[in-house]
C-alpha atoms as a PDB file:
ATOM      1  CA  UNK A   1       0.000   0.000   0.000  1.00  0.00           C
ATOM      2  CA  UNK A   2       1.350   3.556  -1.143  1.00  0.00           C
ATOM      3  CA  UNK A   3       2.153   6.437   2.006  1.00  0.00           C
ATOM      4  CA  UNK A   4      -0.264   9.138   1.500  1.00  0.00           C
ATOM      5  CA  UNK A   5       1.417  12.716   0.913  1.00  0.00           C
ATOM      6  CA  UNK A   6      -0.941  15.606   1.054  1.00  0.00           C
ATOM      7  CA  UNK A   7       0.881  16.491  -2.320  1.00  0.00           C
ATOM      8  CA  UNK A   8      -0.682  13.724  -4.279  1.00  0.00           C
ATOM      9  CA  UNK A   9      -3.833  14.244  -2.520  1.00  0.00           C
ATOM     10  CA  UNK A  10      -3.259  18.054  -3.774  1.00  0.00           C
ATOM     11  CA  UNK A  11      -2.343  16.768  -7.348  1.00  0.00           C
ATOM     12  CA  UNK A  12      -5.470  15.103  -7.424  1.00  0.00           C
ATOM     13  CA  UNK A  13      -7.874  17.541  -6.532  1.00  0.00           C
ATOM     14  CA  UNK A  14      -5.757  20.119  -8.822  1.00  0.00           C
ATOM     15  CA  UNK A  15      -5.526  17.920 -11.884  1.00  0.00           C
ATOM     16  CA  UNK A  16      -9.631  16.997 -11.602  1.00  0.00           C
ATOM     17  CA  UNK A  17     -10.515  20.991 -11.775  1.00  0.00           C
ATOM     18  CA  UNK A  18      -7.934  21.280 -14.584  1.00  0.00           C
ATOM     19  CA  UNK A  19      -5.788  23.576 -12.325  1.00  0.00           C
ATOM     20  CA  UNK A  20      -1.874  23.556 -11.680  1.00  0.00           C
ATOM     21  CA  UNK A  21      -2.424  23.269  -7.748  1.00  0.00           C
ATOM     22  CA  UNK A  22      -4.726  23.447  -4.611  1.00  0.00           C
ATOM     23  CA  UNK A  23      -3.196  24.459  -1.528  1.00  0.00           C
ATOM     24  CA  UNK A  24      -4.051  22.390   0.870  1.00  0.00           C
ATOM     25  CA  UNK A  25      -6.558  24.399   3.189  1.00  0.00           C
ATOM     26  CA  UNK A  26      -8.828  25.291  -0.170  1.00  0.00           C
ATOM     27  CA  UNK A  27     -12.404  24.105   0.618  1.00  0.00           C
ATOM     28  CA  UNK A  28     -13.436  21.816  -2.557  1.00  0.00           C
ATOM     29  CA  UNK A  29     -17.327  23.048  -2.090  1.00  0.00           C
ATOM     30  CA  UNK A  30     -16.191  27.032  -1.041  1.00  0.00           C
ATOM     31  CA  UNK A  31     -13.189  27.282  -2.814  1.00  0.00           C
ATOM     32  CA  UNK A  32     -13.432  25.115  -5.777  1.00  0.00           C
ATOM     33  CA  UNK A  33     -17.098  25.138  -6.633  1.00  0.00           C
ATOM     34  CA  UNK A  34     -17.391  21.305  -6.370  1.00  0.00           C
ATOM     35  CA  UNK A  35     -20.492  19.752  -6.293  1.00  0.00           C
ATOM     36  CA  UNK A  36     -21.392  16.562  -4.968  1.00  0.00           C
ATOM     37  CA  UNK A  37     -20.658  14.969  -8.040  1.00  0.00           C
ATOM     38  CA  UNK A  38     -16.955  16.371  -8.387  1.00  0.00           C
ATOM     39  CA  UNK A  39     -16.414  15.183  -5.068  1.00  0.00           C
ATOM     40  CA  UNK A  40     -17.434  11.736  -5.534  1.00  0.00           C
ATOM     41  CA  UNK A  41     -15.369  11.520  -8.352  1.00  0.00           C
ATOM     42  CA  UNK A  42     -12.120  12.404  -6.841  1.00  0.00           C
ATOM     43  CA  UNK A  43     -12.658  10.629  -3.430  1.00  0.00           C
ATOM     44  CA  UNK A  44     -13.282   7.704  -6.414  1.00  0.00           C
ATOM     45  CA  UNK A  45      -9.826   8.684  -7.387  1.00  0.00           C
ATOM     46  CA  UNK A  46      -8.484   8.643  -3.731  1.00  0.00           C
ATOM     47  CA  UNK A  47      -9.860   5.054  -2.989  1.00  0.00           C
ATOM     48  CA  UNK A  48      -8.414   3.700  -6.420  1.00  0.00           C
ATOM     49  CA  UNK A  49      -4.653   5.091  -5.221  1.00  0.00           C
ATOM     50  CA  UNK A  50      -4.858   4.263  -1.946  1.00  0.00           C
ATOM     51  CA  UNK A  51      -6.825   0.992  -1.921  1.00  0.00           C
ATOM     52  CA  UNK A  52      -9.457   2.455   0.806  1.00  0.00           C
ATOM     53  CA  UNK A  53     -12.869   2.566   0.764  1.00  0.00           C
ATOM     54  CA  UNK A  54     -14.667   6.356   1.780  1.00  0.00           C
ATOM     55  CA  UNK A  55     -17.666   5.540   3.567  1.00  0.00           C
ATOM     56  CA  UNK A  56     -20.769   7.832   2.819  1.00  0.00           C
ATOM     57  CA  UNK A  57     -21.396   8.693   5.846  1.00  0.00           C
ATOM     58  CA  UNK A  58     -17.773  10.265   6.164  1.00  0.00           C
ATOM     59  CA  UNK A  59     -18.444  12.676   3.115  1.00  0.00           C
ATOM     60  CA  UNK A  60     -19.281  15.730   5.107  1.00  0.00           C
ATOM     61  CA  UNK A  61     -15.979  15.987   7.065  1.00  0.00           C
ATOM     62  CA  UNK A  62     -13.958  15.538   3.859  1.00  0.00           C
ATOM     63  CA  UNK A  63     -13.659  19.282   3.319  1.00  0.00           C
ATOM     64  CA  UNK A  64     -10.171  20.059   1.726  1.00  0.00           C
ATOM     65  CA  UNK A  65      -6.679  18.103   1.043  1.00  0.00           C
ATOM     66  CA  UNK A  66      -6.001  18.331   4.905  1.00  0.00           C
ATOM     67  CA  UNK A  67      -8.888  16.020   6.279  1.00  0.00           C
ATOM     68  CA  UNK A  68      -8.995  13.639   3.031  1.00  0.00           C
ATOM     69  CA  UNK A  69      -5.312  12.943   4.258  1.00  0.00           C
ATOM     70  CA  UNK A  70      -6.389  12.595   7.969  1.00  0.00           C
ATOM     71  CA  UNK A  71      -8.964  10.114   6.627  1.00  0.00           C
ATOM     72  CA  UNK A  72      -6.856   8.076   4.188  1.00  0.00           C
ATOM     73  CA  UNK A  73      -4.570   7.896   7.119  1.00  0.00           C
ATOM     74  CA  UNK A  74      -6.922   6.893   9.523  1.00  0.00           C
ATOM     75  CA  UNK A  75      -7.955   3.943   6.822  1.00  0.00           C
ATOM     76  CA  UNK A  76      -4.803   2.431   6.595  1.00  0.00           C
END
């Protein structure tokens, strides 16, 4: 299983909103305009790197590159 870096976490986010970089306190609803389908998609993204599974019920406390890490951490 890879170590999560909140730079590939960062290059995630970035890359889906076609952006050079996120830093890692920018809100993906506030910030980046994501919708619940943008985030699905790149917590999809998150689970297929890091071989984890986000559970629904989690999706409200994912709000920026910071907590994903905290929770991908958490997971492993």
């Amino acid at each position: 299983m890879e170590n999560v870096k909140i730079e590939d976490v960062q290059s995630i986010i970035a890359n889906y909103f076609g952006k050079e970089s996120v830093s890692p306190d920018e809100r993906l609803r506030e910030d980046l305009k994501a919708d619940t389908d943008d985030i699905m998609n790149i917590l999809a993204s998150i689970e297929d790197k890091y071989d984890i599974v986000v559970e629904e019920n989690d999706l409200a406390n994912l709000k920026n590159a910071k907590d994903i890490v905290k929770y991908v951490f958490a997971k492993m």
